[in-house]
Protein backbone atom coordinates (compact mmCIF):
# COMPACT_ATOMS: atom_id res chain seq x y z
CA UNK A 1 -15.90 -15.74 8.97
CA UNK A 2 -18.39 -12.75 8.14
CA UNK A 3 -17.72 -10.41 4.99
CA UNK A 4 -16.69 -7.44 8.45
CA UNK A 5 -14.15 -9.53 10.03
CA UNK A 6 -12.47 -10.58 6.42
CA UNK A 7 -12.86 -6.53 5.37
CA UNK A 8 -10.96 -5.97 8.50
CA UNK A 9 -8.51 -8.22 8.31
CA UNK A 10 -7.95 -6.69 4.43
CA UNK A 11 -8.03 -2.99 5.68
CA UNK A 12 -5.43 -3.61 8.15
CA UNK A 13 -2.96 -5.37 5.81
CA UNK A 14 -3.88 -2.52 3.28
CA UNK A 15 -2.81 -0.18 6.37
CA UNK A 16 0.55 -2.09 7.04
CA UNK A 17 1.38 -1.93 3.45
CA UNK A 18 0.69 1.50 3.10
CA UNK A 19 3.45 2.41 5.89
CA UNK A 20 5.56 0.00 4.24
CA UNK A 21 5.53 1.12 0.58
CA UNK A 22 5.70 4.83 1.97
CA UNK A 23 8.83 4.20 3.94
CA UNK A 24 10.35 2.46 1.18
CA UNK A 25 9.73 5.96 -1.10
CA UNK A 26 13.09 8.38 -1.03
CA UNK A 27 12.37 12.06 -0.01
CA UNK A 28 15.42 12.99 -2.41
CA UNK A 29 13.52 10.98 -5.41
CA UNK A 30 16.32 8.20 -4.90
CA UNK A 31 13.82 5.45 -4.36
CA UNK A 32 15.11 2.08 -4.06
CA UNK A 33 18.01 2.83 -5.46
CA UNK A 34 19.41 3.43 -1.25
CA UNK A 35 18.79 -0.24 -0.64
CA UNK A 36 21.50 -1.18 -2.53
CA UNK A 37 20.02 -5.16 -3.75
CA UNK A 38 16.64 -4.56 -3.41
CA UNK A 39 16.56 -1.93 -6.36
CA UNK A 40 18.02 -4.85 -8.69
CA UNK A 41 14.51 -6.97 -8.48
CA UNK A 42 13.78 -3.13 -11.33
CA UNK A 43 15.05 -2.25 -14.85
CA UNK A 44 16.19 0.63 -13.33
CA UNK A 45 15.52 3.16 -10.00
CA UNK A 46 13.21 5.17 -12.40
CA UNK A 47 10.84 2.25 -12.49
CA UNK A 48 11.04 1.11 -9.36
CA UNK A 49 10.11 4.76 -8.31
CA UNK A 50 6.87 4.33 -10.68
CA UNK A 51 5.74 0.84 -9.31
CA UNK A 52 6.17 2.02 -5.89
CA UNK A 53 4.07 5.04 -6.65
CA UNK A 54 1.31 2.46 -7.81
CA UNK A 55 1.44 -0.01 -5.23
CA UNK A 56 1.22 3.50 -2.94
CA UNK A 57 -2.41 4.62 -5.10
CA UNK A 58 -4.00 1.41 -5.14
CA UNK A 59 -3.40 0.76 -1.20
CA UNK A 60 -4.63 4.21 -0.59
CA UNK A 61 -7.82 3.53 -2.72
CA UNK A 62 -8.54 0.34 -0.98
CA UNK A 63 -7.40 1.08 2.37
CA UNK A 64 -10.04 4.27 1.95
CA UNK A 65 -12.58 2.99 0.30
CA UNK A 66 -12.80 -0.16 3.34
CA UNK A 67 -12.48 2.47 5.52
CA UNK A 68 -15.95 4.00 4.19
CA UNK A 69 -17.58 0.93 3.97
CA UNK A 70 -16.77 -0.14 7.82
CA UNK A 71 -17.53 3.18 9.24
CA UNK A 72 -20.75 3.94 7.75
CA UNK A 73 -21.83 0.15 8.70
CA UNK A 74 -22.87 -0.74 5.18
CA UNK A 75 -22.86 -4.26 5.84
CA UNK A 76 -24.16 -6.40 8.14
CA UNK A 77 -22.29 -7.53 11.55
């Protein structure tokens, strides 16, 4: 595998996790707390609001920062 293909294959599942974890946010500032079960894995809604708003920056920050890298052809094929 080349260092493109496996910086492809990571920008893509950066880009599917990003949709994800932005779905998963609550326009009303409810969060998780909607999904009933799944906002139990948290101490609270208030902190699954704040790692959800992390996971969100740090896929954006990869996802564009690979996205840099492949379209200015940095590396080598």
């Amino acid at each position: 595998m080349t260092l493109t293909l496996v910086l492809k294959v990571i920008w893509t599942l950066a880009a599917l996790g990003l949709v994800i974890v932005v779905l998963l946010h609550s326009p009303k500032g409810d969060g998780l707390g909607s999904l009933g079960g799944q906002a139990q894995l948290f101490t609270s809604t208030k902190s699954a609001e704040l790692t959800l708003n992390r996971v969100t920056w740090v896929l954006t920050v990869v996802f564009m920062g690979l996205t840099v890298i492949l379209s200015a052809r940095w590396l080598p094929y």
